[in-house]
C-alpha atoms as a PDB file:
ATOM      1  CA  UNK A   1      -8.065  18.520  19.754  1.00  0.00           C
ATOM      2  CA  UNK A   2     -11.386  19.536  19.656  1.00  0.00           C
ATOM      3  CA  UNK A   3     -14.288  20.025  16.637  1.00  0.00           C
ATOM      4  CA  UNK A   4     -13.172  23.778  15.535  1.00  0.00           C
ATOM      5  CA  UNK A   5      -9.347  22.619  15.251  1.00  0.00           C
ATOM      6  CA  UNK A   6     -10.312  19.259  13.448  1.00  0.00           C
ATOM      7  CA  UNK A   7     -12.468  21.253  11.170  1.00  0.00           C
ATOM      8  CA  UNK A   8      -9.384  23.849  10.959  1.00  0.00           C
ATOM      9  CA  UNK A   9      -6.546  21.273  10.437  1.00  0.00           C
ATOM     10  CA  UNK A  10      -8.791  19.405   7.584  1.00  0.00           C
ATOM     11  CA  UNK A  11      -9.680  22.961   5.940  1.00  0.00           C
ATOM     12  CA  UNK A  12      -5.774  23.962   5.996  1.00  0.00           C
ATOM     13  CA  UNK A  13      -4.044  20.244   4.760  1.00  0.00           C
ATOM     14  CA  UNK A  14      -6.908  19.708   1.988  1.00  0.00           C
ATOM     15  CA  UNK A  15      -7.600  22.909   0.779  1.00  0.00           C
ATOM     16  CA  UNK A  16     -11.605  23.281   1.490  1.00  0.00           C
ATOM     17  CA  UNK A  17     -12.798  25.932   2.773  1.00  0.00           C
ATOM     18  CA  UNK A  18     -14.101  26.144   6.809  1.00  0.00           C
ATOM     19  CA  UNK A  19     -17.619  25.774   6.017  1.00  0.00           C
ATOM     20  CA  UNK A  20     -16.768  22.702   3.834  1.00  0.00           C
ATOM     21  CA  UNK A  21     -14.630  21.114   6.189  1.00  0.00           C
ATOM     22  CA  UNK A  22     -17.195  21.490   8.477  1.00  0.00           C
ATOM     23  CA  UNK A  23     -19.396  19.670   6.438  1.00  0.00           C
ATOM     24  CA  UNK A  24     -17.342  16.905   6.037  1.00  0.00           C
ATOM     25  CA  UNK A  25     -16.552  16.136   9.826  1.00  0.00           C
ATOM     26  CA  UNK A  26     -20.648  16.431  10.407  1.00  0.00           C
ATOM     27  CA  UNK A  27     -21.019  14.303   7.820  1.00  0.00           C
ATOM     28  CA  UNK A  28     -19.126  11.929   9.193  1.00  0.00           C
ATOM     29  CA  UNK A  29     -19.314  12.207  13.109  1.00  0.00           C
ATOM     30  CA  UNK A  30     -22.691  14.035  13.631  1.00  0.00           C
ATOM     31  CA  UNK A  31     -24.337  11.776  16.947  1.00  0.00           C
ATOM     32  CA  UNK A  32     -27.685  13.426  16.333  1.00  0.00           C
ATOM     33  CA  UNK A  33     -30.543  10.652  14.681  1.00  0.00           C
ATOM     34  CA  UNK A  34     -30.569  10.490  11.383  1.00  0.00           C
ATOM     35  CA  UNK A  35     -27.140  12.503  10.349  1.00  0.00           C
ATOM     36  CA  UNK A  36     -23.635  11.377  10.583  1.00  0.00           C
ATOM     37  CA  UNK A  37     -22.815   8.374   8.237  1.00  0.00           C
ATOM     38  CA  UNK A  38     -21.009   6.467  10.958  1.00  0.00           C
ATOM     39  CA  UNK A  39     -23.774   7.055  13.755  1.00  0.00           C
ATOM     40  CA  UNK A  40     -26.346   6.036  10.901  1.00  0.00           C
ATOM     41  CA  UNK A  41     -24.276   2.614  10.239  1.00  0.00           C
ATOM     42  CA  UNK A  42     -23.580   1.912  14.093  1.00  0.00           C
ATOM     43  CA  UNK A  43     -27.705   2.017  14.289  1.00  0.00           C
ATOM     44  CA  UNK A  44     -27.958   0.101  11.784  1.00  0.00           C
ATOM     45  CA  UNK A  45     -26.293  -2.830  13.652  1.00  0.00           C
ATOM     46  CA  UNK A  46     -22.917  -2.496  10.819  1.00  0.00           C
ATOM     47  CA  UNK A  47     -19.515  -1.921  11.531  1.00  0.00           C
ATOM     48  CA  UNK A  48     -17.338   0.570  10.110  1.00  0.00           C
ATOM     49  CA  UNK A  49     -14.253  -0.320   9.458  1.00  0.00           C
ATOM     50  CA  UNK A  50     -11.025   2.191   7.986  1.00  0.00           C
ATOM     51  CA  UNK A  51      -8.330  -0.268   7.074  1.00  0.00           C
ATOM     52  CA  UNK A  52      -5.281   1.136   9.138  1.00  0.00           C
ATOM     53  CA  UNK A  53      -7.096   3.175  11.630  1.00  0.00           C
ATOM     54  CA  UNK A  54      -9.547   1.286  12.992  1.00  0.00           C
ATOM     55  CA  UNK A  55     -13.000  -0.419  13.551  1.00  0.00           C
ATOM     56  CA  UNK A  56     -16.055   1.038  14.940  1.00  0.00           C
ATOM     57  CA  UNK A  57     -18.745  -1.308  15.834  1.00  0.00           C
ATOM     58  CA  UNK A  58     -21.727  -1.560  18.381  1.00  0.00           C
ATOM     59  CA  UNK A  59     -21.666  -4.369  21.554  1.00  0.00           C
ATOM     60  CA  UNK A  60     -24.426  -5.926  23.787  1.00  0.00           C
ATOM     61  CA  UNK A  61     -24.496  -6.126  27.087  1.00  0.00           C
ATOM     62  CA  UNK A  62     -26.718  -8.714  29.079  1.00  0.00           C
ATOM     63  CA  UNK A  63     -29.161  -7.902  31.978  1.00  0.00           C
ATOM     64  CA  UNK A  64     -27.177  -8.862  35.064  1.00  0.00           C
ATOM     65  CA  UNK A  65     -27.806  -7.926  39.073  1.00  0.00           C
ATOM     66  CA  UNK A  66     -25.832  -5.643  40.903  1.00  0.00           C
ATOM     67  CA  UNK A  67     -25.173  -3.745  43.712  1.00  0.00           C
ATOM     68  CA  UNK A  68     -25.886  -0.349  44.884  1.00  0.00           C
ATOM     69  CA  UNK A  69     -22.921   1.336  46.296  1.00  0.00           C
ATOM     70  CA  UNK A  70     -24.651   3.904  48.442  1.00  0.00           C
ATOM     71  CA  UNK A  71     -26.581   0.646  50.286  1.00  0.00           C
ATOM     72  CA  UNK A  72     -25.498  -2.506  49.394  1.00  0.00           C
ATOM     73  CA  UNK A  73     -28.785  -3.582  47.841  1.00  0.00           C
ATOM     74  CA  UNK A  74     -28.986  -5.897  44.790  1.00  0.00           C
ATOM     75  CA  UNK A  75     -30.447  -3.833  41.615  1.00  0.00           C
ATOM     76  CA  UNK A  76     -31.335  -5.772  38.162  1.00  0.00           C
ATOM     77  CA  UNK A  77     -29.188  -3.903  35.243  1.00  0.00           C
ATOM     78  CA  UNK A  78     -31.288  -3.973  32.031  1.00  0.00           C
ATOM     79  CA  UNK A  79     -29.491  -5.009  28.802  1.00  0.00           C
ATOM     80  CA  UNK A  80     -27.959  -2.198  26.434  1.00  0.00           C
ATOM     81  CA  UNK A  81     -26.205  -2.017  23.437  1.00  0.00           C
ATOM     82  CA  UNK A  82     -22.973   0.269  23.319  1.00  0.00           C
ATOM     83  CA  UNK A  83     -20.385   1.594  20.587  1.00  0.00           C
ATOM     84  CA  UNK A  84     -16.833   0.663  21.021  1.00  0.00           C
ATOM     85  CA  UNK A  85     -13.824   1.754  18.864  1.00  0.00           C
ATOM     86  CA  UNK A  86     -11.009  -0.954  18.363  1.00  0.00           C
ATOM     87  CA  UNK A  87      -7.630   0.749  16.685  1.00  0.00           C
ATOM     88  CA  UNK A  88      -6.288  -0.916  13.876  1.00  0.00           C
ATOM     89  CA  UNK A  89      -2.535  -2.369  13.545  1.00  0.00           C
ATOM     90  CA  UNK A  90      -1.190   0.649  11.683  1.00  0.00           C
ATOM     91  CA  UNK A  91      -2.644   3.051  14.477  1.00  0.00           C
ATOM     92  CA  UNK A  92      -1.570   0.984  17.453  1.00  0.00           C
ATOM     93  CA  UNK A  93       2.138   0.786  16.203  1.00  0.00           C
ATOM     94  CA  UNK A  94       1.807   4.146  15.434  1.00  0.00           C
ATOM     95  CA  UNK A  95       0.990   5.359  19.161  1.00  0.00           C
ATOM     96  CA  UNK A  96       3.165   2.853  21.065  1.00  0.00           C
ATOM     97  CA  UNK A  97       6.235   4.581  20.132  1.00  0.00           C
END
């Protein structure tokens, strides 16, 4: 499923209109600075948790050395924060069927 048919499915089970819909899944999932409540939170250093579907939360990852592939040369690996999703109970059960 992409954007259009989330947008779609939301606007046809609720009763919004497209544009509205739209609005709502921007509102929630927009990436770009600034916008996108969840995006916003995960800079923010917060989690976001949905009881039943999940947890979205931000990691850090330590500098470390490693090696190039192409080479075989060590290479130092800065330190980086990154966003993870972890699935809730009710979600995991859910799938595993």
């Amino acid at each position: 499923m992409n954007k259009k048919e989330l947008v779609a499915k939301l606007a046809k089970q609720t009763g919004l209109s497209q544009a509205k819909a739209a609005e709502v899944v921007n509102a929630l999932f927009d990436a770009d600075p600034g916008k996108g409540i969840i995006a916003v939170e995960l800079d923010a250093g917060h989690k976001v948790t949905i009881p039943g579907f999940g947890t979205f939360g931000t990691k850090k990852r330590a500098a470390r050395t490693g090696t190039n592939p192409a080479n075989g040369k060590k290479i130092q690996i800065s330190a980086k924060s990154y966003a993870f999703f972890k699935p809730g109970k009710t979600l995991r059960e859910r799938v595993a069927v």
